[in-house]
Protein backbone atom coordinates (compact mmCIF):
# COMPACT_ATOMS: atom_id res chain seq x y z
CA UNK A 1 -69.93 12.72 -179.86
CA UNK A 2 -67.43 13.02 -182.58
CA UNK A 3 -63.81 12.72 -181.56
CA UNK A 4 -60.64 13.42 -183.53
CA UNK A 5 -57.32 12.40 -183.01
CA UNK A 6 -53.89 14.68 -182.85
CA UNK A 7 -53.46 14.11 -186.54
CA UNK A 8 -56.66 15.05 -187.56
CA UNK A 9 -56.21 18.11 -186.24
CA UNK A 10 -52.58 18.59 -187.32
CA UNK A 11 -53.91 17.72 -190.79
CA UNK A 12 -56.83 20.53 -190.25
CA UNK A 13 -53.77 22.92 -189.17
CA UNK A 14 -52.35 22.44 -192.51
CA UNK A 15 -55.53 22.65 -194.28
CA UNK A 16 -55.97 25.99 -192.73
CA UNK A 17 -52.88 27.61 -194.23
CA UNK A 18 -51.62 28.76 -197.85
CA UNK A 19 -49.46 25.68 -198.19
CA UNK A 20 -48.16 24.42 -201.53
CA UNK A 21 -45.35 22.48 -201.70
CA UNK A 22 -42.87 23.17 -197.99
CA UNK A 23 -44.68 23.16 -194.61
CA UNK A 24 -41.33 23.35 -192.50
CA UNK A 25 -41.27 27.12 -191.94
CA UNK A 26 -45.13 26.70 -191.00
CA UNK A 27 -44.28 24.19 -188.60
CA UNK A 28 -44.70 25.90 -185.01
CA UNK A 29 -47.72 27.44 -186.82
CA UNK A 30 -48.99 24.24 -187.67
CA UNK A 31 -48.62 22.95 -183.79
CA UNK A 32 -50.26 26.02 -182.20
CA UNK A 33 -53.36 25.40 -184.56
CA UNK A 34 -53.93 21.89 -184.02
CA UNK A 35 -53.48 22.56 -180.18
CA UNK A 36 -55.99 25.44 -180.39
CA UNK A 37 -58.54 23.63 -182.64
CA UNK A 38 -58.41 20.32 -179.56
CA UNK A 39 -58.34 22.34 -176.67
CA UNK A 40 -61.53 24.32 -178.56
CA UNK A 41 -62.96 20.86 -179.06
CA UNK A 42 -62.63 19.17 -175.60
CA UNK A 43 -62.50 22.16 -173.25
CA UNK A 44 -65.19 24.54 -175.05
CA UNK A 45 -67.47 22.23 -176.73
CA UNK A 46 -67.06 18.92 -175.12
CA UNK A 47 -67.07 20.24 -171.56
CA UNK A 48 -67.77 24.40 -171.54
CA UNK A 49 -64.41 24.32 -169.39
CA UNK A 50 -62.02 26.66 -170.46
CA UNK A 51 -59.14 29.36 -169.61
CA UNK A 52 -60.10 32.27 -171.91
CA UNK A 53 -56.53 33.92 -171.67
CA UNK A 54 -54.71 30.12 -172.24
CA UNK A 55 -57.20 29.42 -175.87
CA UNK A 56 -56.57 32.88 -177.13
CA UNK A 57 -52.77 32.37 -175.97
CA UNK A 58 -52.84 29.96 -178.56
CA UNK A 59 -54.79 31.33 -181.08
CA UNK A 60 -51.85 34.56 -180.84
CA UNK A 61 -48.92 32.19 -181.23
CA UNK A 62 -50.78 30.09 -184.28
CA UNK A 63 -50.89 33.34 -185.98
CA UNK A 64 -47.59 35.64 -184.86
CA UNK A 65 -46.08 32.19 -186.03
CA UNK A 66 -47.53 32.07 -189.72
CA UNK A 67 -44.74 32.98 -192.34
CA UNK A 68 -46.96 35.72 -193.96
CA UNK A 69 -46.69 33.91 -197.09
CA UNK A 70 -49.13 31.32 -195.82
CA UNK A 71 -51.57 33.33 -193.63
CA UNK A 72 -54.76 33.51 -194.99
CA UNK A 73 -56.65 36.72 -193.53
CA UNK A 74 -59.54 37.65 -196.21
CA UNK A 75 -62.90 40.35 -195.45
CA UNK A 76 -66.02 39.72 -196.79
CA UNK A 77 -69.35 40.57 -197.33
CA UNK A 78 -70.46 40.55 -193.39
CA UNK A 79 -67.85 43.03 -192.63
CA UNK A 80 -65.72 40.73 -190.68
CA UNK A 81 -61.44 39.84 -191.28
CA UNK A 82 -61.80 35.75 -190.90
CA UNK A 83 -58.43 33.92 -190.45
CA UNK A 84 -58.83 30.61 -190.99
CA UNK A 85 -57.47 28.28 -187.88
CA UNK A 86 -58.07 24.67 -188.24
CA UNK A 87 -60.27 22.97 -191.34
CA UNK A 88 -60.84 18.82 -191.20
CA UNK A 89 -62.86 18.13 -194.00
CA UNK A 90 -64.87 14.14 -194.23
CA UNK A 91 -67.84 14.85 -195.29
CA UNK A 92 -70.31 13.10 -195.12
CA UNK A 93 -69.14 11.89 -191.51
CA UNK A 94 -67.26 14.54 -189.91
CA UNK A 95 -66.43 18.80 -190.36
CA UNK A 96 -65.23 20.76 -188.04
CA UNK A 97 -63.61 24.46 -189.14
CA UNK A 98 -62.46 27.22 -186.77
CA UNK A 99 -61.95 30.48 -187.41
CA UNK A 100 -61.07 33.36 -185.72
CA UNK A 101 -63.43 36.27 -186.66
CA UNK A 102 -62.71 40.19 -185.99
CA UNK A 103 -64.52 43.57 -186.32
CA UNK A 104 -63.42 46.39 -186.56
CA UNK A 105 -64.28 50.25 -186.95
CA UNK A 106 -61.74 50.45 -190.13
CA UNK A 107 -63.18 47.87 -192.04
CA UNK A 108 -66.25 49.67 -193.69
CA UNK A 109 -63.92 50.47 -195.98
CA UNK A 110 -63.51 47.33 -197.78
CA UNK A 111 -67.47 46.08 -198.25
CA UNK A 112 -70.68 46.88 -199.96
CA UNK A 113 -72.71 48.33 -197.27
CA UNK A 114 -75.88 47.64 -199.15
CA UNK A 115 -75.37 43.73 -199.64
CA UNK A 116 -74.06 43.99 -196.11
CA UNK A 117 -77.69 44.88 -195.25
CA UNK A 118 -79.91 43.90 -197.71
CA UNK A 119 -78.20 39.71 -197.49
CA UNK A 120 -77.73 40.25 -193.74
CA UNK A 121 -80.19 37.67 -192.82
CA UNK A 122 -78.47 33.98 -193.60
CA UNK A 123 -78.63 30.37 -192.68
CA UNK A 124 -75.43 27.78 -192.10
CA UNK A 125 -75.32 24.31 -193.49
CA UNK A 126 -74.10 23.01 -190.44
CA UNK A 127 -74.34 23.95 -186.51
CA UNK A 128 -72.18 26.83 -185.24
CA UNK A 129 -70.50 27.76 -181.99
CA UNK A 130 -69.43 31.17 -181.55
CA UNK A 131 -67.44 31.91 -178.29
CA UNK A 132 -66.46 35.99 -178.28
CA UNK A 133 -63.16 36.70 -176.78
CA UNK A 134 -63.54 40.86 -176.78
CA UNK A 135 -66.21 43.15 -177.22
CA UNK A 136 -69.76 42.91 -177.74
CA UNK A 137 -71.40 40.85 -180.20
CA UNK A 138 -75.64 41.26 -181.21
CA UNK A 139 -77.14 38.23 -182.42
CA UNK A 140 -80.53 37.79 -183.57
CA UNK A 141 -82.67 34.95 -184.42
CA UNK A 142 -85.28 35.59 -187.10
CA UNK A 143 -88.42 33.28 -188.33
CA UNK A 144 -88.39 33.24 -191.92
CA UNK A 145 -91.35 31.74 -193.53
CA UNK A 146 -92.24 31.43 -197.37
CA UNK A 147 -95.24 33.58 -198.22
CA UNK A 148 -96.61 33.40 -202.08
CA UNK A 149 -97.83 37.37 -201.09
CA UNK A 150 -95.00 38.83 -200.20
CA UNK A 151 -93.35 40.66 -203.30
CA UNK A 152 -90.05 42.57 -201.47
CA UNK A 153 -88.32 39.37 -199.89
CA UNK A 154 -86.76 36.22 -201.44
CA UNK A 155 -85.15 33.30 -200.63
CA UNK A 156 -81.71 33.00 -202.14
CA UNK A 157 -79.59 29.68 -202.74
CA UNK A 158 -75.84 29.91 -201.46
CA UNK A 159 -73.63 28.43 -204.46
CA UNK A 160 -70.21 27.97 -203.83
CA UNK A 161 -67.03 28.23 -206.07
CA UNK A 162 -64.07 26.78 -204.42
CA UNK A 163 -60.80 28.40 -205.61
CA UNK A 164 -58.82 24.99 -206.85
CA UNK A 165 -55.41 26.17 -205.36
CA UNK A 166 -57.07 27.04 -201.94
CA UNK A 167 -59.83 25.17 -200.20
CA UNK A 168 -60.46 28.55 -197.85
CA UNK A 169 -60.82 30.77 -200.50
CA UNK A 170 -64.63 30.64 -201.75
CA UNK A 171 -66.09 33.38 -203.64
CA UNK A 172 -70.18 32.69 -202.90
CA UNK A 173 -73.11 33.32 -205.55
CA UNK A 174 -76.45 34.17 -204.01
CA UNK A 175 -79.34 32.75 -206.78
CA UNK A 176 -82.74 34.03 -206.61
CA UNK A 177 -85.31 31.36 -206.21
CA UNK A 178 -88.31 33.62 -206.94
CA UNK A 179 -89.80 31.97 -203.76
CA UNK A 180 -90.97 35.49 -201.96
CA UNK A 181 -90.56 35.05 -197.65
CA UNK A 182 -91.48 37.20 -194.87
CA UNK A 183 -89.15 37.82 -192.15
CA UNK A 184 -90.10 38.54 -187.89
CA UNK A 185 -86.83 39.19 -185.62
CA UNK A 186 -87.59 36.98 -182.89
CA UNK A 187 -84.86 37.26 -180.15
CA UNK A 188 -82.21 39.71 -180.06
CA UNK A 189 -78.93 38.63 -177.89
CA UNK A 190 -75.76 40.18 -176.13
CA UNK A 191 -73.17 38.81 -175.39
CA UNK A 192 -69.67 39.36 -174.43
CA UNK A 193 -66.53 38.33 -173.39
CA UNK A 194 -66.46 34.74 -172.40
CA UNK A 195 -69.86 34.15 -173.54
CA UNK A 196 -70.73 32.23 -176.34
CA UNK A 197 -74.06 31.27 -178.07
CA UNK A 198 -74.77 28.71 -181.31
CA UNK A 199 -76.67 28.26 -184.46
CA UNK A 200 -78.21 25.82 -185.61
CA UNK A 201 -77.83 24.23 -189.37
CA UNK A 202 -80.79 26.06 -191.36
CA UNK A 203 -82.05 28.30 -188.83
CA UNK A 204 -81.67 32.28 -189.82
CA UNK A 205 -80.41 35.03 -187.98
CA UNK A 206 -78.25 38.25 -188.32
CA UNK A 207 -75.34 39.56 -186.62
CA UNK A 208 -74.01 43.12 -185.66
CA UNK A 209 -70.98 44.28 -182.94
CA UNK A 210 -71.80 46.70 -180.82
CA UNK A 211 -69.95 50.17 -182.87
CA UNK A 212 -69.24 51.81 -179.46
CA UNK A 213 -66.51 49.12 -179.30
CA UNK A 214 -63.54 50.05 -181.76
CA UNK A 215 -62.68 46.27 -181.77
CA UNK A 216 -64.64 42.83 -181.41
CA UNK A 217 -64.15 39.08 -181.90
CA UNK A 218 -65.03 35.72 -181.84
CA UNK A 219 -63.57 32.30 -181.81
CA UNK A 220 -66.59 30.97 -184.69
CA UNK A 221 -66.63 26.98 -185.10
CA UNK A 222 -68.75 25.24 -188.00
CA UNK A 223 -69.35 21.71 -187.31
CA UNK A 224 -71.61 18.39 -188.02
CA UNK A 225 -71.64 17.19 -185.03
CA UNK A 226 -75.00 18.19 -183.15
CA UNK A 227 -76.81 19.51 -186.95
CA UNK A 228 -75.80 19.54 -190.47
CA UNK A 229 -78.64 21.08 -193.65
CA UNK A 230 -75.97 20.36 -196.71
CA UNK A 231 -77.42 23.75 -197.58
CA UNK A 232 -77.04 27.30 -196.39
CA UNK A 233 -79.86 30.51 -197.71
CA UNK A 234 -79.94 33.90 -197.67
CA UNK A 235 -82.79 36.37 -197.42
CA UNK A 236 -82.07 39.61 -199.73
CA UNK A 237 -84.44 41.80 -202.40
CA UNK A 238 -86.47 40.59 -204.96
CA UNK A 239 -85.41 42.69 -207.17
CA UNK A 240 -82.02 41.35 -207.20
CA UNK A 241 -81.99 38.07 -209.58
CA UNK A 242 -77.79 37.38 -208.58
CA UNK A 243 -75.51 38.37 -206.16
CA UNK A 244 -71.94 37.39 -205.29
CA UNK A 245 -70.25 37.14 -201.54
CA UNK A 246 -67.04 37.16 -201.66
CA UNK A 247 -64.19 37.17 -199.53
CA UNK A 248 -61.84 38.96 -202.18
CA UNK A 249 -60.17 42.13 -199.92
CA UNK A 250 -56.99 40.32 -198.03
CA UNK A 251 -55.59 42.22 -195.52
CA UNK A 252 -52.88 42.48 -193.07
CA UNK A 253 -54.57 41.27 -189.93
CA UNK A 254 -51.36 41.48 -187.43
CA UNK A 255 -51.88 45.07 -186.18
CA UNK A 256 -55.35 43.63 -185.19
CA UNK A 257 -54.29 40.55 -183.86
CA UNK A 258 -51.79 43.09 -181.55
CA UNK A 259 -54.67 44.98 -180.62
CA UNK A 260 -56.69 42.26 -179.59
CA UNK A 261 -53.89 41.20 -177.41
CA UNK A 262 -53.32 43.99 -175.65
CA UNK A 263 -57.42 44.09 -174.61
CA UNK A 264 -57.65 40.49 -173.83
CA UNK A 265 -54.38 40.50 -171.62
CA UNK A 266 -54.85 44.06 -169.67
């Protein structure tokens, strides 16, 4: 079991955040993160023993309390706002990066619809933990096996392009490897509020909200603690040699975050 001490996570607070020079007027920010991102880590991974309404209490105040200067609250090409919450970066030893993740009716709007289908199916470099906090969330496991036959399905390579200034902004390049695939859903889950379900580094899968619910989201943790690849695919068209993922359409995510309130408190 990995364990991480108050500064780590103060540190992964800061890493979170648009921060360039002066962290003072992030400071209460700063403290609600790295409170959220430990009480994640001990009472939701470490133990599965956890106040819903106390974590999200925190993950409210981390963000009310962001000067909007350094909030970071991007969409991208899976259709959901992601606002980073606490990043600790050692690699090759230790990562551990929360988010919170929401979905919403109005944000259609601001993605491709056909790479949001066609690159739906994905795999992570390292395990994930996905706890949902309101809403419905559809998850589905798929078996995706290489297949010299198969002409319509490839395997793509995930190639990353960090933005220097920002270590959460990534735009993502999807590469062809002219290695065709074939893909079987295997399992298909629900799950809502209060449940949670993980991934494991390198398997694939796919996931929807269920549209009936204006509003969804997810607490969504990356770590290397139980699995780690060092490599993430995606399954798209093999007629497509290149594709880029981005997270490029930043939005004001506080009339959400209100929202989501209001739900998870009534």
């Amino acid at each position: 079991m990995i364990s991480y001490s108050k500064a780590d996570f103060i540190e992964g607070a800061i890493n979170a955040l648009n921060i360039f020079q002066d962290k003072n007027d992030a400071q209460a920010s700063i403290n609600f993160r790295a409170n959220c991102a430990e009480y994640y880590k001990k009472r939701v991974i470490d133990t599965n023993d956890f106040d819903l309404k106390h974590l999200w209490s925190l993950v409210y105040e981390a963000i009310i309390k962001t000067p909007s200067e350094n909030l970071i609250s991007t969409i991208g090409s899976q259709g959901f706002l992601s606002v980073p919450i606490c990043r600790i970066e050692k690699l090759p030893d230790s990562f551990y990066f929360l988010r919170l993740h929401i979905w919403h009716n109005d944000f259609k709007k601001y993605f491709d619809e056909d790479k949001f289908e066609n690159f739906a199916i994905h795999s992570h470099q390292f395990h994930a933990n996905s706890l949902i906090l309101a809403g419905e969330v559809f998850n589905t496991r798929v078996l995706v096996t290489e297949s010299e036959l198969e002409k319509n399905s490839s395997l793509f390579k995930i190639d990353w392009e960090k933005d220097p200034k920002n270590i959460n902004q990534k735009t993502s390049v999807a590469i062809n490897t002219e290695r065709g695939i074939t893909n079987v859903p295997q399992i298909k889950e629900s799950y809502k509020q209060g449940d949670s379900y993980e991934i494991t580094a390198g398997e694939y899968h796919l996931s929807r909200t269920n549209p009936d619910k204006e509003i969804s989201a997810t607490l969504f943790l990356f770590s290397s603690e139980k699995s780690y690849t060092g490599k993430s695919n995606v399954v798209g068209p093999s007629s497509v040699k290149k594709s880029t993922i981005n997270r490029k359409h930043v939005i004001d995510c506080m009339p959400y975050i209100e929202q989501l309130n209001n739900l998870i408190n009534e």
